[in-house]
Protein backbone atom coordinates (compact mmCIF):
# COMPACT_ATOMS: atom_id res chain seq x y z
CA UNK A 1 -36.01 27.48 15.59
CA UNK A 2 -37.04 24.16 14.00
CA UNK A 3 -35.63 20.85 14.16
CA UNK A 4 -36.42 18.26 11.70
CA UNK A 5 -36.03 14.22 11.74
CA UNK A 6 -33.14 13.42 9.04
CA UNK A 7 -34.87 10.32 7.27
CA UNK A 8 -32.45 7.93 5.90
CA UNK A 9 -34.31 4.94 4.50
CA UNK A 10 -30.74 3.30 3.14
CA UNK A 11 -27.45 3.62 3.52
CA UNK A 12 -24.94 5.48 1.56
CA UNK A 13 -22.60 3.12 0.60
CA UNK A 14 -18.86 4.19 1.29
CA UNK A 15 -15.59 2.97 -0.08
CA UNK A 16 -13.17 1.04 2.79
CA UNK A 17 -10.52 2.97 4.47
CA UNK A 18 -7.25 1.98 4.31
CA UNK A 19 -4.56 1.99 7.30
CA UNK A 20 -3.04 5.29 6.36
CA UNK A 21 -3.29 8.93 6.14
CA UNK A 22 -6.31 9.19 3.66
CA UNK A 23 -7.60 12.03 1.75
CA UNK A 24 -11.27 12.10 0.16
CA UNK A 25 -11.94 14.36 -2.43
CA UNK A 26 -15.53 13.40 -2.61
CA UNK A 27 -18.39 13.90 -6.02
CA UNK A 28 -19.34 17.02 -7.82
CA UNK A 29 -23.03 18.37 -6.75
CA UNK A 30 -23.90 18.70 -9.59
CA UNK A 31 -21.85 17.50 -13.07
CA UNK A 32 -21.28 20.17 -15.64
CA UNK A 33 -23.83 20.64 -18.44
CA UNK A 34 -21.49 21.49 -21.21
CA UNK A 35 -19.28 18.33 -21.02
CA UNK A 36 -21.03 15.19 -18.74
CA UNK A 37 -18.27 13.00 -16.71
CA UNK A 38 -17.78 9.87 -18.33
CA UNK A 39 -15.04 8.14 -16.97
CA UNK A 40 -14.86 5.69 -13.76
CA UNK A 41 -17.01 7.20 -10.88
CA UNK A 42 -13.80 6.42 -8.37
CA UNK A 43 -10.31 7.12 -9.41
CA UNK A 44 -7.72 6.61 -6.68
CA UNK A 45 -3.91 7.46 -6.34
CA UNK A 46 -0.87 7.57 -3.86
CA UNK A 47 1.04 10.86 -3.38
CA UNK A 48 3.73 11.50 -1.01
CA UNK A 49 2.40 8.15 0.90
CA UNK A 50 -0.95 9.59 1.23
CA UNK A 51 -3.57 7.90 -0.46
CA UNK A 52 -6.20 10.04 -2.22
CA UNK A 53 -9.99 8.91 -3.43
CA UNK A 54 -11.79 10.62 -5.36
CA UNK A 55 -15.59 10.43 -6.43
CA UNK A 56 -16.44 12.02 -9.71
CA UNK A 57 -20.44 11.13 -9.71
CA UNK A 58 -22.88 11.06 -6.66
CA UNK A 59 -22.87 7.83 -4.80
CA UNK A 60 -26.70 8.20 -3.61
CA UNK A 61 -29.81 7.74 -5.62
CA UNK A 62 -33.25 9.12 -5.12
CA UNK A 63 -34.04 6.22 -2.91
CA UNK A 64 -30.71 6.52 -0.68
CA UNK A 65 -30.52 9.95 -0.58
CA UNK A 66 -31.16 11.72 2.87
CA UNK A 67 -34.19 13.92 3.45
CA UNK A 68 -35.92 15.74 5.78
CA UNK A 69 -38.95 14.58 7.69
CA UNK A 70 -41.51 17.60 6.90
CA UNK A 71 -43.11 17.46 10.03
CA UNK A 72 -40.74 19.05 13.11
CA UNK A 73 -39.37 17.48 16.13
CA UNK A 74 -39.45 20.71 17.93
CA UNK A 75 -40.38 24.55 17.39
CA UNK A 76 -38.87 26.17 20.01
CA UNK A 77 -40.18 29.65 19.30
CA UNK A 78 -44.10 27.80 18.73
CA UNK A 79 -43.39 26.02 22.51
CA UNK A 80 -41.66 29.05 24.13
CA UNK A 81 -43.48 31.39 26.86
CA UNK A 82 -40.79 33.23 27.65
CA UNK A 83 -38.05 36.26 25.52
CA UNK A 84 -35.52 33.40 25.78
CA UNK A 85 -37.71 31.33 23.13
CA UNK A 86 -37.51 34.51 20.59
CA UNK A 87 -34.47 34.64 18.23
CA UNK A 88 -32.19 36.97 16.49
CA UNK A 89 -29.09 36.22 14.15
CA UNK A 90 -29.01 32.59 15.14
CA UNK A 91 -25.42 31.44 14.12
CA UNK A 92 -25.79 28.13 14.87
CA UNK A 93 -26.83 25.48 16.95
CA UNK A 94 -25.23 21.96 18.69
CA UNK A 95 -27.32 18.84 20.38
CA UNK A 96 -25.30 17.85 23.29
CA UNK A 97 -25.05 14.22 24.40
CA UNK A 98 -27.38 14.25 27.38
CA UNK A 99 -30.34 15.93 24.52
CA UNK A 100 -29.78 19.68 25.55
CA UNK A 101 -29.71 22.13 22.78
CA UNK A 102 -27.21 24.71 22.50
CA UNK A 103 -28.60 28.09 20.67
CA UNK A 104 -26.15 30.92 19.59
CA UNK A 105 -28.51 34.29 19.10
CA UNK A 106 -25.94 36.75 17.89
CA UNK A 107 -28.59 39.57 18.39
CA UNK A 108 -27.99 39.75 21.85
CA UNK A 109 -24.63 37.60 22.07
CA UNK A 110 -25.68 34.68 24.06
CA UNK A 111 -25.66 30.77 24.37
CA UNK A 112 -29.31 29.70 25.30
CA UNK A 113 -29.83 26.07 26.71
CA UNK A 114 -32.90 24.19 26.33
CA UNK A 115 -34.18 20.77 27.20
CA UNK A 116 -34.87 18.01 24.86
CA UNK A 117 -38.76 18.81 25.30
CA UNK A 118 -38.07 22.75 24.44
CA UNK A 119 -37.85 24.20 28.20
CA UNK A 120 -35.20 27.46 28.81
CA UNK A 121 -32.85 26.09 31.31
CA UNK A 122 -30.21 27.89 30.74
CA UNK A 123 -28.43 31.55 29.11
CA UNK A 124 -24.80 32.19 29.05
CA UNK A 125 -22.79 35.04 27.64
CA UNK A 126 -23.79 38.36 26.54
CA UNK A 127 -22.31 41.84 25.08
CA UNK A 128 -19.82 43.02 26.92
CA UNK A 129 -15.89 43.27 27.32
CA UNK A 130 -15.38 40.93 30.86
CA UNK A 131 -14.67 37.22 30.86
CA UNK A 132 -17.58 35.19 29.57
CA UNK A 133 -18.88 38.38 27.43
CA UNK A 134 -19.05 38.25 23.71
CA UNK A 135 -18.23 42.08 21.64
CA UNK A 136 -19.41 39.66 18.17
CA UNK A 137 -20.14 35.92 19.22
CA UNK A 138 -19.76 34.04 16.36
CA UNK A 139 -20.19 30.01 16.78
CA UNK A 140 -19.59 27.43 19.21
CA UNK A 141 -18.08 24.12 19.81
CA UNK A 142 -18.92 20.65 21.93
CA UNK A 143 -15.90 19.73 24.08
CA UNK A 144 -17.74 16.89 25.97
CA UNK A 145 -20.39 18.12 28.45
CA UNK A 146 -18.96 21.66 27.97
CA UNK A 147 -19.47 24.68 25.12
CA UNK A 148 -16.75 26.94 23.76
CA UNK A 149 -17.51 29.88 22.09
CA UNK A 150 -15.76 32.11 19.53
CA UNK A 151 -15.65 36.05 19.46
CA UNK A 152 -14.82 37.38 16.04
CA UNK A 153 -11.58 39.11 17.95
CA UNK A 154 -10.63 35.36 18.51
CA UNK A 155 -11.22 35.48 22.23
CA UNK A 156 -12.22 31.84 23.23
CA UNK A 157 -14.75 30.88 26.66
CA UNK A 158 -15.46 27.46 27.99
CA UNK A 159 -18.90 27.26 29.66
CA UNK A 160 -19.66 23.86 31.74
CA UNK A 161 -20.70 21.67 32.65
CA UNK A 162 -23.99 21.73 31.27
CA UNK A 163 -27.21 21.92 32.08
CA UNK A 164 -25.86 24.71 34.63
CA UNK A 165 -22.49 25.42 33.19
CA UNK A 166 -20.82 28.62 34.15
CA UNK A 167 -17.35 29.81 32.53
CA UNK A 168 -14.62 27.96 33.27
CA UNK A 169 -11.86 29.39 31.38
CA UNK A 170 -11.21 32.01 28.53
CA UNK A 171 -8.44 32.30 26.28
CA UNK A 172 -7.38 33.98 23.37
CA UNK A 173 -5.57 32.85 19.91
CA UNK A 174 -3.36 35.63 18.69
CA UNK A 175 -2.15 36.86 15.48
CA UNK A 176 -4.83 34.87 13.57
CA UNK A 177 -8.70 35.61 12.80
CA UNK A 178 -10.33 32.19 13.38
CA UNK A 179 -13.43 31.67 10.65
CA UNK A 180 -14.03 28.49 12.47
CA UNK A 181 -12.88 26.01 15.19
CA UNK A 182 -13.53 22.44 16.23
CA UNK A 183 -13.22 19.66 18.75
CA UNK A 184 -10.78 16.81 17.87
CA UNK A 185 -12.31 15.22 20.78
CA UNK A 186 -8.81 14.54 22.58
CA UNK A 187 -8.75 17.67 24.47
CA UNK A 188 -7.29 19.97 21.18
CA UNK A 189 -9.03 22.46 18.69
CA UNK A 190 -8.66 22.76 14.44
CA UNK A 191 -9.01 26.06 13.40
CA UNK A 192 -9.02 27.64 10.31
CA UNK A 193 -7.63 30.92 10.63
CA UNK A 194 -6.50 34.30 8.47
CA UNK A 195 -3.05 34.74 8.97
CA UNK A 196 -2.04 37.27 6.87
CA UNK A 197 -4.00 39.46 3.80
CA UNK A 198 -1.49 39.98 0.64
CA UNK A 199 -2.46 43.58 -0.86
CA UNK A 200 -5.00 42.81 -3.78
CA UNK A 201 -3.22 42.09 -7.32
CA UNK A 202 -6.25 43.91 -9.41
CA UNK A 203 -9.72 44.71 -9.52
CA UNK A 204 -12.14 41.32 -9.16
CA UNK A 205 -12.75 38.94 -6.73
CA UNK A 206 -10.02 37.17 -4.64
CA UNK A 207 -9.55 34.35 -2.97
CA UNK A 208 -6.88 34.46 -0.02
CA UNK A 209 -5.71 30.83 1.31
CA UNK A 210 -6.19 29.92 5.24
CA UNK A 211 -4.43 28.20 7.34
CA UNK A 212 -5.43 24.89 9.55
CA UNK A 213 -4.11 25.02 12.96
CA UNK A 214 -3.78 22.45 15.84
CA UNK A 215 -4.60 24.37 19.30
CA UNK A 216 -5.01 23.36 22.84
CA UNK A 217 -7.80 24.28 24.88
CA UNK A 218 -5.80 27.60 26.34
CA UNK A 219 -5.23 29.24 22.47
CA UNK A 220 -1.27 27.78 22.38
CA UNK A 221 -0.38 26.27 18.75
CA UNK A 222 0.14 22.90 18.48
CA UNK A 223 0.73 21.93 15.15
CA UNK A 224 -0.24 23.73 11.31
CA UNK A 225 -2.31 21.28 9.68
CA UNK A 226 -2.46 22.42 6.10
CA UNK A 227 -4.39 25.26 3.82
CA UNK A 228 -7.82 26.24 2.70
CA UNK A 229 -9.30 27.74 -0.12
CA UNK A 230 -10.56 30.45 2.18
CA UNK A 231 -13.30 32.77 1.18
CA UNK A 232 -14.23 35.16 -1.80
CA UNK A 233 -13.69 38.75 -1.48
CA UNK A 234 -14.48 41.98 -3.96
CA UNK A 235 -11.80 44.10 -3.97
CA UNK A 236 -11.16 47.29 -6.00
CA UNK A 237 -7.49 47.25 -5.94
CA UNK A 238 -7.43 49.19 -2.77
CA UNK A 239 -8.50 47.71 -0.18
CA UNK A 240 -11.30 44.33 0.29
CA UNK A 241 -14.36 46.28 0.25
CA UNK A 242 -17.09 43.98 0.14
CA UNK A 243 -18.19 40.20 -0.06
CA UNK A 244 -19.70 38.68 -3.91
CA UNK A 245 -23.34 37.41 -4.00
CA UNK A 246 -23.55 34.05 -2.97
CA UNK A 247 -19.57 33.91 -2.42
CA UNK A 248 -17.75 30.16 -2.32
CA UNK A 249 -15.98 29.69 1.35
CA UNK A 250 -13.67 26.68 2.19
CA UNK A 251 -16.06 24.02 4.92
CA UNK A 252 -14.00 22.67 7.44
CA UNK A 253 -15.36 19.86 10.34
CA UNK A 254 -14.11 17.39 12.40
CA UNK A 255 -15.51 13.94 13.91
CA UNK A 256 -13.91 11.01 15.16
CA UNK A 257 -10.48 12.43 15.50
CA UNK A 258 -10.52 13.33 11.11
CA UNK A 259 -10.70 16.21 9.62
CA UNK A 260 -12.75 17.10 6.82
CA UNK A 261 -12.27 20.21 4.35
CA UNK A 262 -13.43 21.39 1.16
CA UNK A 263 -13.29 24.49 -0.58
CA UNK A 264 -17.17 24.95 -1.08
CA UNK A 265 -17.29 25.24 -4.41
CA UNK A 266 -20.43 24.48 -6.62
CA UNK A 267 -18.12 21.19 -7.86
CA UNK A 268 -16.55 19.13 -4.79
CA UNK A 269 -15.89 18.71 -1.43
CA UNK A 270 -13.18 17.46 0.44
CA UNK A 271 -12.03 15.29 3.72
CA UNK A 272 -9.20 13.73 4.96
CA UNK A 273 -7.84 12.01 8.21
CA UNK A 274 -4.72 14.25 10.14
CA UNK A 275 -3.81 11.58 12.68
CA UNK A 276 -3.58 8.11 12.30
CA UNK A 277 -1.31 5.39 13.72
CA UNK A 278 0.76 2.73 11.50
């Protein structure tokens, strides 16, 4: 695993927020060949109360737009002496605030800690079917100086605190199949989950809405959020048999408190703030 320096030589200039519920539909990758945008490169409107902003063009330049330093940080597999320091399936990754770096290695279903220099300091998880144990260990979250981490059967564990953390608590979200979850950072969890699969109209590829959903730390619902775009299936009119090269899947991620979504198409993303005071 590599970690590069994210080089940002200006800033990225970004339109003021208003004291509301706001909603950013934010700039096309890449604009259509067939017929160019030419209108105003921010249109804005008010529905329902909620005011909506939306970017049309990039913002960024060449000379504003972030890049990668080429030369690495850290290789942890070049640095490593040891099996923890040799990956398999990595399904992500998270930098927590005192510099130690939070592996998932789906191979063998564990959470590997390392120092900010590259040194093993820590492994949690692994298969198995007790508390702490992983069947398919999917992602992880930051809650603080603790991890949680997802199972694909939507059993949740809490390791901490780290750099020694051991599990603290497990719980479990039922009758959904969380694709993703997040920290809100005030003790609750966004999660967008399946909730239910309609039987497949015809042949092609579908695209089933999720759902957002508010959760406490123990798996109880707080609050639905909204809907997401959700991901592209192929079915055959049967049953969803199989996943379309280089499908589109809704993004969802949350800092300060907000938000963000976006249906991950090649066009536009999305954000918007869920909590706001005024």
């Amino acid at each position: 695993m590599i970690f590069h320096r994210m080089n940002t030589p200006h800033s990225i200039p970004r339109p003021a927020r208003p004291h509301a519920l706001v909603a950013l539909l934010a700039l096309p990758l890449l604009p259509a060949c067939d017929h160019p945008y030419d209108g105003p490169p921010v249109t804005e409107q008010d529905s329902a109360g909620v005011q909506i902003l939306e970017a049309h063009i990039p913002v960024w330049t060449d000379s504003t737009a972030w890049r990668l330093d080429p030369e690495p940080l850290l290789d942890l597999h070049a640095l490593g002496p040891t099996d923890a320091h040799t990956f398999f399936r990595i399904r992500g990754m998270r930098r927590l605030p005192d510099g130690t770096i939070a592996v998932v290695n789906a191979g063998t279903h564990e959470i590997r800690l390392f120092s900010s220099l590259g040194d093993h300091i820590a492994t949690v998880g692994g298969q198995g079917e007790g508390p702490g144990e992983f069947g398919n260990l999917q992602r992880i979250e930051l809650v603080g100086d603790s991890i949680l981490a997802l199972d694909y059967d939507g059993d949740i564990a809490v390791f901490g605190p780290v750099p020694d953390p051991t599990l603290i608590r497990t719980a479990r979200v039922h009758d959904a199949s969380i694709q993703s979850l997040h920290s809100l950072g005030d003790g609750t969890l966004v999660v967008e989950a399946i909730m239910s699969v309609p039987p497949p109209a015809a042949p092609g590829i579908v695209r089933t809405p999720n759902a957002l959903l508010r959760l406490n730390l123990e798996g109880a619902l707080l609050d639905s959020i909204g809907r997401t775009a959700g991901f592209e299936e192929y079915t055959d009119n049967v049953s969803f048999s199989g996943t379309p090269l280089f499908p589109r899947r809704s993004l969802v991620a949350a800092h300060g408190g907000r938000v963000y979504y976006g249906s991950a198409g090649s066009t536009s993303w999305a954000s918007s703030t869920r909590w706001c005071s005024g």
